[in-house]
Protein backbone atom coordinates (compact mmCIF):
# COMPACT_ATOMS: atom_id res chain seq x y z
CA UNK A 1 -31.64 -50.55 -15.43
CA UNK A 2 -34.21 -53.71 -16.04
CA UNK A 3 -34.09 -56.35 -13.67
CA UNK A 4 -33.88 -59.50 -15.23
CA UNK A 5 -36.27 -61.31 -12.53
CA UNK A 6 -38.84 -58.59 -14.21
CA UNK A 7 -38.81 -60.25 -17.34
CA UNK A 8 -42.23 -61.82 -18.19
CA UNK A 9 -44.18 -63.95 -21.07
CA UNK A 10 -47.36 -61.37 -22.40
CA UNK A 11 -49.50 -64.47 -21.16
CA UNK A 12 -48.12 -64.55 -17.75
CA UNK A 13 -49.23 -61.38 -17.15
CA UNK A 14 -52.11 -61.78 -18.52
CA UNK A 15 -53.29 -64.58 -16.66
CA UNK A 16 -51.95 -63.52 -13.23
CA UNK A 17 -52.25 -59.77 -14.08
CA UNK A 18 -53.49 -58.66 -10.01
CA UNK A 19 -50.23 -60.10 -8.83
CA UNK A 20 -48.13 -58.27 -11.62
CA UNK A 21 -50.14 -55.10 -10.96
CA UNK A 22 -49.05 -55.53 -7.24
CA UNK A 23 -45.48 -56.30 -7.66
CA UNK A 24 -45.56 -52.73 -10.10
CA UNK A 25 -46.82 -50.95 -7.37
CA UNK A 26 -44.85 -52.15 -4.82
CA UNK A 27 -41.67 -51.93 -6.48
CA UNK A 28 -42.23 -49.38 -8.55
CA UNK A 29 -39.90 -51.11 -10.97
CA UNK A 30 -41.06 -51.53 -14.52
CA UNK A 31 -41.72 -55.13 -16.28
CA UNK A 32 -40.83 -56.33 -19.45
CA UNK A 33 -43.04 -58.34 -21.30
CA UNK A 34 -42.01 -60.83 -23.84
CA UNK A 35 -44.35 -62.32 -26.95
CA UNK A 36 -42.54 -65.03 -28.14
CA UNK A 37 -39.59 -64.70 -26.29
CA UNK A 38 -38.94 -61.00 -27.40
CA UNK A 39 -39.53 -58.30 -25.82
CA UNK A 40 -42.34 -56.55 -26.84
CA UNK A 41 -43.84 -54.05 -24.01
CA UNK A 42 -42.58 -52.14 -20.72
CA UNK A 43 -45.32 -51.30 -18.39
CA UNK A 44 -44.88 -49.80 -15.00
CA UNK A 45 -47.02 -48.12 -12.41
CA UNK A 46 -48.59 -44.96 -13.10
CA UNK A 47 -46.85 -42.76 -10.54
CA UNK A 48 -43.24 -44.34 -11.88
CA UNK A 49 -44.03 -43.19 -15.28
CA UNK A 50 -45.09 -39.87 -14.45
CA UNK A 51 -42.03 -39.45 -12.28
CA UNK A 52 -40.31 -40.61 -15.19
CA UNK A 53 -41.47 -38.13 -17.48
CA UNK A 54 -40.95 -35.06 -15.69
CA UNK A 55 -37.25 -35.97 -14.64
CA UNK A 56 -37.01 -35.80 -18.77
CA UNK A 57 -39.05 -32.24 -18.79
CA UNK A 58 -36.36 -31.45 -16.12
CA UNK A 59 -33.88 -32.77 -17.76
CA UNK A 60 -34.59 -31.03 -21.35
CA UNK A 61 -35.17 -27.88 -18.97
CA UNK A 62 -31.82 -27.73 -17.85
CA UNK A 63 -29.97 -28.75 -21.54
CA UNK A 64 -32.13 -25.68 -23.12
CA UNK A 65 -30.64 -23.23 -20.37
CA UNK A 66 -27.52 -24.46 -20.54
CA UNK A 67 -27.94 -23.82 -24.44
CA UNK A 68 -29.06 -20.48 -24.57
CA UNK A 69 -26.20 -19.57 -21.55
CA UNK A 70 -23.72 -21.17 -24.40
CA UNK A 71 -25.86 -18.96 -27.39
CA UNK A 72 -25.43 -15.60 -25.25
CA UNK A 73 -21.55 -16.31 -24.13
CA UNK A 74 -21.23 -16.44 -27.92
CA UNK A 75 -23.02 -13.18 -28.48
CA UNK A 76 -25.83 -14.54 -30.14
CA UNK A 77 -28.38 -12.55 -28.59
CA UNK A 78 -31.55 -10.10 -29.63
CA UNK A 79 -32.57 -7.14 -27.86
CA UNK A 80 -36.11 -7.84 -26.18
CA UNK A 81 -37.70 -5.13 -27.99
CA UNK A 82 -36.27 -7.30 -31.39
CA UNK A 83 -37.78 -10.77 -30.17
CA UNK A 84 -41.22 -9.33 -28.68
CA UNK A 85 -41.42 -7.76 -32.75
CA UNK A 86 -40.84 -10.67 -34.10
CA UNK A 87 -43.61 -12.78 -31.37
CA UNK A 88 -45.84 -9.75 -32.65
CA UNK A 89 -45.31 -10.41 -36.35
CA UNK A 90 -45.55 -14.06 -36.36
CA UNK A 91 -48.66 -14.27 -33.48
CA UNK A 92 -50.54 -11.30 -34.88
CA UNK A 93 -50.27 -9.96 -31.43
């Protein structure tokens, strides 16, 4: 969740962009920046975003193991020698 307090104009950050970048590291919390009073951009630290994106990979990790667990309690499953044939076929392996 988006602090509010982290809400900022475009031109505030650009103008006092060392203090933002500070704050980002520091907190590790992501800003909002507004043009116009809308929102317009999220930027964060570069560690917080990487974090971010493999707790997704993780996340998508787990839903695609819990899928084909689902797939194979329904009997949906291919012999190995099937699939590898078909990875053969398709690859030109």
């Amino acid at each position: 969740m988006l602090d509010a307090r982290q809400i900022h104009p475009l031109t505030d950050f650009l103008r006092h962009h060392k203090q933002h970048m500070a704050r980002l590291k520091d907190t590790r919390a992501p800003e909002v920046l507004t043009v116009n009073g809308r929102a317009e951009l999220v930027v964060q630290d570069a560690d917080s975003y990487q974090a971010l994106l493999d707790r997704i990979h993780h996340m998508e990790t787990l839903e695609a193991i819990r899928e084909g667990l689902a797939s194979a309690e329904r009997g949906e499953m291919k012999p190995a020698e099937q699939v590898f044939a078909e990875m053969r076929a398709r690859h030109g392996v």
